[in-house]
Protein backbone atom coordinates (compact mmCIF):
# COMPACT_ATOMS: atom_id res chain seq x y z
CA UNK A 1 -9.48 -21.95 -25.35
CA UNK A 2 -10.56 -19.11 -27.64
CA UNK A 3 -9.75 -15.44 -27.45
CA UNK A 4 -6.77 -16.13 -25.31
CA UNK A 5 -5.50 -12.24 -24.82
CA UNK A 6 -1.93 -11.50 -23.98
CA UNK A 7 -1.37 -10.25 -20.31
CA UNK A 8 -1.20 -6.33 -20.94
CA UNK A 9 -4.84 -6.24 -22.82
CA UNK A 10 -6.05 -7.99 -19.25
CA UNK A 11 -4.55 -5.06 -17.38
CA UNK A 12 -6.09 -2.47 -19.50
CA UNK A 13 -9.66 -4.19 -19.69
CA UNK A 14 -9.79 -4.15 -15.96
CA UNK A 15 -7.66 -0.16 -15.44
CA UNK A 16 -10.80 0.81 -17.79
CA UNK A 17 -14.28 -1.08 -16.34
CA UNK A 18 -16.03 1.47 -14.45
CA UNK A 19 -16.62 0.42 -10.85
CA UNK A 20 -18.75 2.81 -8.76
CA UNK A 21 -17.16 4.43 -5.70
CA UNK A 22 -17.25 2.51 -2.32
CA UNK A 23 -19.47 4.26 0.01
CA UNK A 24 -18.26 6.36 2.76
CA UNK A 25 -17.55 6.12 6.62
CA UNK A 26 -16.72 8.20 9.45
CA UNK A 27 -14.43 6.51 11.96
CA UNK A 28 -12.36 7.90 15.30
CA UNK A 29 -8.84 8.71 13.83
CA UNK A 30 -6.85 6.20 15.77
CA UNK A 31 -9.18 3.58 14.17
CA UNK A 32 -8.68 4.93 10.46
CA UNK A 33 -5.01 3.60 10.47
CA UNK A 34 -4.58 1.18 7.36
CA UNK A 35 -7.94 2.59 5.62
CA UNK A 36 -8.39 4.89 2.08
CA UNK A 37 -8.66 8.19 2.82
CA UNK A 38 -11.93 9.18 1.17
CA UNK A 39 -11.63 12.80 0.86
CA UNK A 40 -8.92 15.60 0.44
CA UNK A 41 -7.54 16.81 4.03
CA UNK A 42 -6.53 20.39 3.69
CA UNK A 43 -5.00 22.96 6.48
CA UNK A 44 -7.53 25.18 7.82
CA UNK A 45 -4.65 27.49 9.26
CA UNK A 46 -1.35 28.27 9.00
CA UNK A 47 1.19 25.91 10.42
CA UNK A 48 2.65 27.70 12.70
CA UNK A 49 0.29 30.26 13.15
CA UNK A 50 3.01 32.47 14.12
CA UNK A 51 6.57 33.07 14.22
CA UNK A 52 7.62 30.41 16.53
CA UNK A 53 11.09 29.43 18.57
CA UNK A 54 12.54 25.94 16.94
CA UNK A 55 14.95 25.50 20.27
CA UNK A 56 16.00 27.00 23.39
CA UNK A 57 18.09 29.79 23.61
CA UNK A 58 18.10 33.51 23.55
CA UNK A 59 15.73 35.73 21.37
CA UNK A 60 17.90 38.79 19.50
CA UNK A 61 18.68 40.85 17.22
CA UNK A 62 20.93 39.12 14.80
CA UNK A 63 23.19 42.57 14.68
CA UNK A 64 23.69 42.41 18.25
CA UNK A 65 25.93 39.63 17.84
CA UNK A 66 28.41 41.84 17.61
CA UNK A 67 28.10 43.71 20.63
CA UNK A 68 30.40 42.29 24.12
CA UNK A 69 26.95 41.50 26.07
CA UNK A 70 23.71 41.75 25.81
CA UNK A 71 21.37 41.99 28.75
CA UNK A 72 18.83 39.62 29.54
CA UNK A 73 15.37 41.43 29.98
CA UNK A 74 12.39 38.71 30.20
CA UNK A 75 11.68 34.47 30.00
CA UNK A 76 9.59 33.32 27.50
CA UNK A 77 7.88 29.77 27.84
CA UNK A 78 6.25 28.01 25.56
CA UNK A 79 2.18 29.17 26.45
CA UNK A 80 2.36 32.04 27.62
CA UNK A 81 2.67 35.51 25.29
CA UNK A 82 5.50 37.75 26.78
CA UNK A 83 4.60 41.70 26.58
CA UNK A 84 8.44 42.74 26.82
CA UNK A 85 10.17 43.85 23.49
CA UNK A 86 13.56 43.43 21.79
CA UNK A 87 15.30 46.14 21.11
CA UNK A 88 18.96 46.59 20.74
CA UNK A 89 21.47 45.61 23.03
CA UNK A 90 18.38 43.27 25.04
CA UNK A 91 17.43 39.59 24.80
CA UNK A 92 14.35 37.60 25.61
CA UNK A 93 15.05 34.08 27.22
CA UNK A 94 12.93 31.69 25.00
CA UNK A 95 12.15 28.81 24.88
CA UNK A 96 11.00 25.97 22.10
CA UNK A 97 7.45 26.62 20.27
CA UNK A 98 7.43 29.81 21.92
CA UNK A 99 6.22 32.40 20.20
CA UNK A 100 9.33 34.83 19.05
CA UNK A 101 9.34 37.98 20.99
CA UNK A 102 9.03 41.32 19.20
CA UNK A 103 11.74 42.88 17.51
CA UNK A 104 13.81 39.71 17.25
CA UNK A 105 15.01 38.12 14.19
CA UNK A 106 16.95 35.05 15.33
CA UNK A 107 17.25 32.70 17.96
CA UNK A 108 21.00 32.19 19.48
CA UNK A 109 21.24 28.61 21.67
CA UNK A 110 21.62 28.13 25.14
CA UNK A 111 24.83 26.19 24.26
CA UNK A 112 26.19 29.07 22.02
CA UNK A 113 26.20 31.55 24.69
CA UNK A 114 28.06 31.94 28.21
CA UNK A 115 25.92 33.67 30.88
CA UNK A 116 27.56 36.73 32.92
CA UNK A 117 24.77 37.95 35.37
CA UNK A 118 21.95 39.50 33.64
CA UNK A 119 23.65 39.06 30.40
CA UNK A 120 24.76 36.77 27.76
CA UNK A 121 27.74 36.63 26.06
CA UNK A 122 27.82 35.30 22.58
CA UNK A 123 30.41 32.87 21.91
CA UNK A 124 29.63 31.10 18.63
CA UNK A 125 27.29 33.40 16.10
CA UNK A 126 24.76 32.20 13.97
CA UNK A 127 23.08 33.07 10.84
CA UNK A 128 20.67 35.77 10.76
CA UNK A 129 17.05 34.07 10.91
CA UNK A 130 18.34 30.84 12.79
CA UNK A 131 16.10 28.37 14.98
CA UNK A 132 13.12 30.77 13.99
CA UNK A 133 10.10 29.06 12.45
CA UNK A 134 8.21 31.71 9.69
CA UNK A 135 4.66 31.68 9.40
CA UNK A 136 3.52 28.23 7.76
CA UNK A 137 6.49 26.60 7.72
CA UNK A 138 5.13 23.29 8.29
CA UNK A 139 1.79 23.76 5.84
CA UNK A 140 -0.17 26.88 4.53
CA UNK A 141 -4.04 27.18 5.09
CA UNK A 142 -5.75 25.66 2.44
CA UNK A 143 -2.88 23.76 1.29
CA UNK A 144 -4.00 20.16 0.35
CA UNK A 145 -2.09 18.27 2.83
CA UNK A 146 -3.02 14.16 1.92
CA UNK A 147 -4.90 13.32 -0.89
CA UNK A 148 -7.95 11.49 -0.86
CA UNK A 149 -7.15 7.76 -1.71
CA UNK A 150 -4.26 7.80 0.90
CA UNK A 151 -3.24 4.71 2.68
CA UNK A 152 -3.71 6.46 6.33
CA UNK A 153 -0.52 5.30 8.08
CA UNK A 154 1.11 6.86 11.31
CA UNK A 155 2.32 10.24 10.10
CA UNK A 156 -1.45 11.03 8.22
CA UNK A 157 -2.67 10.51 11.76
CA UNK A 158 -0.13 12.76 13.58
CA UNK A 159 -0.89 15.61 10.76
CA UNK A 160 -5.00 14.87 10.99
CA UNK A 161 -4.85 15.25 14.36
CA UNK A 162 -2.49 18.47 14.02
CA UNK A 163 -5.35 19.97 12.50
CA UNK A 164 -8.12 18.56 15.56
CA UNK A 165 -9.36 16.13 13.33
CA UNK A 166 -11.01 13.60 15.79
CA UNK A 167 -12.96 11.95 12.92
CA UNK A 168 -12.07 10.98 9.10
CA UNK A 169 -13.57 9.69 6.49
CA UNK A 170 -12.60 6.72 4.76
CA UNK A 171 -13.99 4.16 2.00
CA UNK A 172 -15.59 1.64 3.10
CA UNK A 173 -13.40 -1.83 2.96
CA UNK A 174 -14.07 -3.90 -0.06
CA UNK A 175 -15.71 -6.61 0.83
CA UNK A 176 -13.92 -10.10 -0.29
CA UNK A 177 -15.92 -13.86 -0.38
CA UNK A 178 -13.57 -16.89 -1.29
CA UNK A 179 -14.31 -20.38 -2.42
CA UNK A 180 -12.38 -23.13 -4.06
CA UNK A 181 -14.37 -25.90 -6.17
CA UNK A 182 -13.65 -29.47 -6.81
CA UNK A 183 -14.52 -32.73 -5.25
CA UNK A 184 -11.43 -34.30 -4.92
CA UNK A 185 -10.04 -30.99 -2.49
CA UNK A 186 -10.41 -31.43 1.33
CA UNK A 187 -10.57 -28.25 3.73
CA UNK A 188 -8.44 -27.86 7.21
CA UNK A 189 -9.55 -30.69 9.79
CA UNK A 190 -11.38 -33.27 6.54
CA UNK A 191 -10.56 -36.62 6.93
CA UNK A 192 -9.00 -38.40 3.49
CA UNK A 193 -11.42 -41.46 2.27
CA UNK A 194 -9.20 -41.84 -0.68
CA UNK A 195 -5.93 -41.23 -1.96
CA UNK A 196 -7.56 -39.02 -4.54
CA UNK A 197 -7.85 -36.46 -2.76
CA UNK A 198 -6.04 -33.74 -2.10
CA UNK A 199 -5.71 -30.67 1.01
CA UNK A 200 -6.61 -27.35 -0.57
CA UNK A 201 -5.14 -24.69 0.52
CA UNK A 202 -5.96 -21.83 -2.63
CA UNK A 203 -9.02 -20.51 -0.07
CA UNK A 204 -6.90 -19.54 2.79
CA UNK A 205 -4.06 -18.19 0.58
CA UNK A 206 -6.36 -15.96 -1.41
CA UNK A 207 -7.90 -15.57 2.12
CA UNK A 208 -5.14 -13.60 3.58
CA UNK A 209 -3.89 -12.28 0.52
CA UNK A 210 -7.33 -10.01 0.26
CA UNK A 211 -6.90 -8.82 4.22
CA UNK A 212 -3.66 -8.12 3.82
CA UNK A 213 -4.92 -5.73 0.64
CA UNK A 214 -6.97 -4.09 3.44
CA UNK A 215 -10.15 -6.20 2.28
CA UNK A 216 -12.77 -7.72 4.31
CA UNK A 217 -13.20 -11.33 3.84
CA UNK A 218 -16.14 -13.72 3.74
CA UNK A 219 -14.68 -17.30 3.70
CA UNK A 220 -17.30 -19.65 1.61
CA UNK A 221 -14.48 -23.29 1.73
CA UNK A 222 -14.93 -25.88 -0.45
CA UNK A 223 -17.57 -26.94 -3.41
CA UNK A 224 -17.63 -29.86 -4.50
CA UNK A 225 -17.50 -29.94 -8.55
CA UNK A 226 -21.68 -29.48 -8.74
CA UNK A 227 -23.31 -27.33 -10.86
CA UNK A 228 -26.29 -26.27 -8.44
CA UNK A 229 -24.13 -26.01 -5.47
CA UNK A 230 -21.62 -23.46 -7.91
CA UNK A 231 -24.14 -21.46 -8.36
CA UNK A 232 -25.67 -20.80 -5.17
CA UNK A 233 -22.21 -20.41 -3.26
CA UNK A 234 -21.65 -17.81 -5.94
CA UNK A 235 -25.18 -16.09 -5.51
CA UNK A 236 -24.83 -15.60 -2.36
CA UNK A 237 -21.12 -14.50 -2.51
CA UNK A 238 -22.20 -12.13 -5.04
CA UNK A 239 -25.46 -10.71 -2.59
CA UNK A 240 -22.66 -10.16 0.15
CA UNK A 241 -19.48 -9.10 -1.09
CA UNK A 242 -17.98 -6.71 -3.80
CA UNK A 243 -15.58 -9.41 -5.69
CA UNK A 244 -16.05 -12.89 -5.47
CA UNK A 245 -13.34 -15.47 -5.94
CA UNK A 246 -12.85 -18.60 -6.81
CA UNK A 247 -10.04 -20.95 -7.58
CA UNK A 248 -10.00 -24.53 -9.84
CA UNK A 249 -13.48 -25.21 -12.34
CA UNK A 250 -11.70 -22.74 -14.86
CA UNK A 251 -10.43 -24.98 -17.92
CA UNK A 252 -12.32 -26.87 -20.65
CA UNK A 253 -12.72 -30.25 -18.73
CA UNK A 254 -15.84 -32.11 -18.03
CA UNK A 255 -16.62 -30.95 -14.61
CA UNK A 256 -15.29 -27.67 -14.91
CA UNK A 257 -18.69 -25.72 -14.09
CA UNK A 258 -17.41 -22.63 -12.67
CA UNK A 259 -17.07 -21.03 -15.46
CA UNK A 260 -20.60 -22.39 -16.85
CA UNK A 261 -22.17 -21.07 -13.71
CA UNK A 262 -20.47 -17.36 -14.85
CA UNK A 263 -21.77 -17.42 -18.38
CA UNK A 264 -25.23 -19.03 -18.00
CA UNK A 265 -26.39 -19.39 -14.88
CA UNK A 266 -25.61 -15.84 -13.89
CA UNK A 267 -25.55 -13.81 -16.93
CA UNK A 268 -22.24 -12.15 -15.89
CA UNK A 269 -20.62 -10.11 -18.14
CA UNK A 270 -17.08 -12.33 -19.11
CA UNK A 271 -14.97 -9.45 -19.67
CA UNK A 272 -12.29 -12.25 -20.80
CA UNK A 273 -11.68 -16.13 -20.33
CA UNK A 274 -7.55 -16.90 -20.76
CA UNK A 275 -4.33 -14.80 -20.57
CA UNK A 276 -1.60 -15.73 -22.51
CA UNK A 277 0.20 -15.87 -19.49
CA UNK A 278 2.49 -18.54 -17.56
CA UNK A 279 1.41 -20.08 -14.60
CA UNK A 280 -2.75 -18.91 -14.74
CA UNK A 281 -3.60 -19.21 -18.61
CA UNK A 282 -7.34 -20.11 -18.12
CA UNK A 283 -8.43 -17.35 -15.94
CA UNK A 284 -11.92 -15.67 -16.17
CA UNK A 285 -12.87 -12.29 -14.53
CA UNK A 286 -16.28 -11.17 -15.25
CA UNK A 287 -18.81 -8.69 -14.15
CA UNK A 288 -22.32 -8.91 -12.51
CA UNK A 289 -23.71 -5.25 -11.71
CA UNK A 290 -21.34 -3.65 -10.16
CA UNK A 291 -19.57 -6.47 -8.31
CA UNK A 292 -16.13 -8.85 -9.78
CA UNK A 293 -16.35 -12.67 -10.35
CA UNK A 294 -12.35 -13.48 -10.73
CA UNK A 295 -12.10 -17.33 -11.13
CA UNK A 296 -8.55 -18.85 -10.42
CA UNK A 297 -7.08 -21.51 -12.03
CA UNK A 298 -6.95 -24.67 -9.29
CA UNK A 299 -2.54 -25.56 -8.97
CA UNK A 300 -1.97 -24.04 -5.85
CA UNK A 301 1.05 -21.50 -7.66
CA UNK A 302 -1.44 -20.60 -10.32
CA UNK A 303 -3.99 -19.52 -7.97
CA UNK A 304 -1.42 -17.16 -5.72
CA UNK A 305 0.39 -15.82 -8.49
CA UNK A 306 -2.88 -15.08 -10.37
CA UNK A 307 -4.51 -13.23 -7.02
CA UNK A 308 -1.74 -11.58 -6.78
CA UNK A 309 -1.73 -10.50 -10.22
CA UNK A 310 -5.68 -9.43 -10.72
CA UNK A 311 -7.45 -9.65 -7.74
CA UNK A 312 -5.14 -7.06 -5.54
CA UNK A 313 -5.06 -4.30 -8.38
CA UNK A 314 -9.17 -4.86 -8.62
CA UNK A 315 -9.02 -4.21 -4.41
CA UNK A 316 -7.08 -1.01 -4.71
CA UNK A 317 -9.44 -0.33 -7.53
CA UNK A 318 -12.30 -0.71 -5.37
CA UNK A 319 -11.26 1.17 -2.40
CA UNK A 320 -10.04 4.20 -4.46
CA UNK A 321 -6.32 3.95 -3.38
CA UNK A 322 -2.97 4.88 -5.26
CA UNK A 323 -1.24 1.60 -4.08
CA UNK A 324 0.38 -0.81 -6.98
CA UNK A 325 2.05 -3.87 -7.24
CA UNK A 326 5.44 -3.34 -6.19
CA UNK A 327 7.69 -4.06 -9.13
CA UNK A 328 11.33 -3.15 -9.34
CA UNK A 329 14.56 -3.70 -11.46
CA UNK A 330 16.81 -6.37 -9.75
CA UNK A 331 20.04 -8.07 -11.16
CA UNK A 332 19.86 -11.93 -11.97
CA UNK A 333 23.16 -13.60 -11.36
CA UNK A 334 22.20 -16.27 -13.98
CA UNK A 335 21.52 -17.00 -17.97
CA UNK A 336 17.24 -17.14 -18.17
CA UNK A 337 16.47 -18.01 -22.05
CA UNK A 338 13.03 -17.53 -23.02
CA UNK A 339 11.41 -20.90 -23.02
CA UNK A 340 7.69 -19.83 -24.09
CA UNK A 341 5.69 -17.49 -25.83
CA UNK A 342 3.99 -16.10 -22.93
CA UNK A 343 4.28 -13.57 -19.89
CA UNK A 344 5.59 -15.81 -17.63
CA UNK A 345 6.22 -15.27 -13.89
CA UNK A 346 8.78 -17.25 -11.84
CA UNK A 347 9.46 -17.61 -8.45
CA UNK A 348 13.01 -16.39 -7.68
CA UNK A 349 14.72 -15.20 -4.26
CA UNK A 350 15.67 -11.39 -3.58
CA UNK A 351 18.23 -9.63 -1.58
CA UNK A 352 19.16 -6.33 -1.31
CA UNK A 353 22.85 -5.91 -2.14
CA UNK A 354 25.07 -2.96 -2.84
CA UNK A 355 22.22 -0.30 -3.33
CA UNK A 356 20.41 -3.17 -5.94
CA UNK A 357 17.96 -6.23 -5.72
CA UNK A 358 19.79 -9.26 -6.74
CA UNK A 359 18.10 -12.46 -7.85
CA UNK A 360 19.06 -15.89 -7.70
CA UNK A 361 17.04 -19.32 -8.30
CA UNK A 362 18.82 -21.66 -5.54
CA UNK A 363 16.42 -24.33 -4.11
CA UNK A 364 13.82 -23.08 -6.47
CA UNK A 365 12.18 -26.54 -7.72
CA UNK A 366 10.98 -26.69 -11.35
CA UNK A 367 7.76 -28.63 -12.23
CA UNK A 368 3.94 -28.07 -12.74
CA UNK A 369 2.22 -25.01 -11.49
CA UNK A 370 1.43 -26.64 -8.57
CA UNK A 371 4.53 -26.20 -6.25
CA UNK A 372 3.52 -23.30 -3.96
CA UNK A 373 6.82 -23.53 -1.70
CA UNK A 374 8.23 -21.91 -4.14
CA UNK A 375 7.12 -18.94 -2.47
CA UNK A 376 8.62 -19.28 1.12
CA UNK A 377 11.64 -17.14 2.33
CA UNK A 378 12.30 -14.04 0.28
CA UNK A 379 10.23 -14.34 -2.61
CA UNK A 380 9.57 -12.39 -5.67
CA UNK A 381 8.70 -12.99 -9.06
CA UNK A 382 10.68 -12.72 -12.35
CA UNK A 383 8.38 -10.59 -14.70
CA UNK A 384 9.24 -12.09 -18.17
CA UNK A 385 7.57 -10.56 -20.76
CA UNK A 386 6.22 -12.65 -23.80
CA UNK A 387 7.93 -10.42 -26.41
CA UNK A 388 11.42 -10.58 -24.03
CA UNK A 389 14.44 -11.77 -25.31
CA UNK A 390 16.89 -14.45 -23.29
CA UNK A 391 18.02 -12.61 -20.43
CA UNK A 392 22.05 -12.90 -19.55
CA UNK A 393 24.01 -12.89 -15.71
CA UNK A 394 23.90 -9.71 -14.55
CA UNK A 395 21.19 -7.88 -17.09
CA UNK A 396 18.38 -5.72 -15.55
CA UNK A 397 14.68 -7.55 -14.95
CA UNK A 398 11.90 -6.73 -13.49
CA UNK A 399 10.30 -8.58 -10.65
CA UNK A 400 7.75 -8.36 -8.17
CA UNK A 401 8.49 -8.51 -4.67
CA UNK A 402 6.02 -10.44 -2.51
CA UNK A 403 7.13 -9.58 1.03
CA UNK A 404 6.20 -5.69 0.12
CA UNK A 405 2.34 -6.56 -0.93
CA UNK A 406 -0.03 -4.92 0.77
């Protein structure tokens, strides 16, 4: 395969293709949870408004801590706006997200006082200003509170609806269509004529890989290894959906057409064909307009590791979000030489151990690119890069964890 390119040149051709913006849409708050944010939310008032009570207790003049009593003179619950004032020698019963009383400067606790009539008696001070919320404490008016390409999760929708946001704007979900090509694959529920043939299952694993990216997803099955039906299935993925994928069709054999229906039959542009990476060398990404073709090599591993890989990062892309893989520094507890001049990814097991990630191999089989239960329990993937020297027990790697896509 010419123009093989090494991993890193992948990642920058696809950070720098210009993709326009998703369009926008306005949906009921509740309903926006797990959406991009599509615009800037930013306080429209102070937060609080005013100087507020954080607790219950007294309202006083922090100097009057030193006096034996000090008389009780009004209530103050949270609502209502008292009239009385606090001078010296008086207190204002108050209560929390009341507004503080005039003239008082800290709040003193129901538990650190005793009461004696119409009067408290102080019995464990507190600093000057205590329990007493200033003037935007929480956020200042026009502060930018979440930034647009936000992952809206439970505590944007408590501070949106802080602000009587009933309604936010979000991106519009990228819209996902799937296929995988080859006659010899069977779908979910085909019967097996001959012992050729074999279950695919790179459709539904890309499938659920793209909703659980946020994406919507337009399931196309299984194509049989025919030029004209290729490239149908992909034009009308392409009229109905921002990225189209496809796994198997990808290498140089002779009924490989997928990638014949990319170059010729649609006059995509092949922004490359072949990573110098390990498992997933022959992938192709291209462009058509302003839509993704990303064809997957067919070995069940390849085709995860690879969506994982290229097609999630093109997802956030398209919805406008800040999410990333999630790759961290874990310890392996084992020698790892370098065994090809590649990036090569490995499936591995991670625990979290003693304020680290910790790796280990056990009941990891080795053996072609097609052994996908390699993934099950807690999986991630040892990032090796093709420049990287033999790793030793206990050195510092990066992996990727897969139970923390999203």
């Amino acid at each position: 395969m010419k123009n093989i390119i090494n991993y890193e040149e992948s990642l920058n051709i696809l950070n720098n293709i210009f993709l326009e913006e998703k369009i926008k849409e306005k949906l009921f708050l509740t309903n926006a949870l797990g959406r991009i944010l599509s615009d800037d939310i930013i306080a429209n008032e102070n937060s609080p408004a005013f100087i507020t009570s954080g607790m219950d207790g007294y309202a006083i003049k922090s100097e009057d801590q030193k006096l034996n009593t000090i008389k009780i003179i009004d209530k103050n619950p949270a609502g209502s706006v008292t009239e009385s004032k606090v001078e010296n020698g008086s207190c204002i019963k108050t209560f929390t997200g009341s507004l503080m009383p005039e003239g008082a400067d800290t709040l003193i606790p129901i538990e650190n006082v005793e009461v004696v009539g119409d009067c408290i008696k102080i019995v464990q001070e507190v600093s000057k200003g205590f329990a007493v919320r200033d003037i935007g404490e929480n956020y200042k008016e026009n502060e930018i509170l979440i930034k647009k390409g936000t992952l809206i999760g439970f505590a944007e929708i408590g501070v949106m609806a802080s602000l009587n946001i009933s309604q936010v704007s979000v991106y519009s979900q990228v819209v996902v269509s799937i296929a995988s090509t080859g006659s010899e694959i069977l779908d979910i529920g085909e019967v097996q004529t001959n012992k050729s043939q074999i279950r695919s299952s790179n459709h539904l694993t890309v499938e659920v890989l793209a909703k659980k990216a946020g994406a919507k997803t337009i399931q196309m099955g299984t194509i049989k290894d025919d030029m004209d039906s290729i490239t149908q299935m992909m034009k009308t993925a392409l009229d109905n959906s921002d990225i189209v994928v496809t796994t198997g069709g990808v290498s140089k054999g002779d009924y490989d057409f997928v990638q014949d229906v990319v170059k010729e039959k649609l006059g995509a542009e092949v922004l490359f064909h072949g990573v110098n990476i390990k498992p997933g060398g022959p992938i192709l990404i291209a462009k058509k307009d302003n839509k993704l073709i990303i064809s997957l090599p067919g070995f069940a591993y390849s085709s995860t590791v690879c969506a994982i890989l290229y097609l999630l990062p093109m997802i956030y892309k398209y919805e406008g979000s800040k999410k990333e893989l999630p790759i961290v520094k874990a310890r392996i507890n084992q020698n790892f030489p370098v065994k090809i001049k590649k990036t090569v990814f490995t499936a591995c097991n991670v625990k979290y151990e003693n304020g680290e990630y910790n790796i280990d191999f056990e009941g990891k089989k080795q053996g072609t690119s097609a052994i996908l239960t390699n993934l099950l329990g807690s999986p991630a993937l040892l990032i090796q890069d093709k420049d990287s020297e033999d790793i030793k027990a206990g050195d510092l790697v990066d992996i990727l964890l897969l139970n923390e896509l999203n």
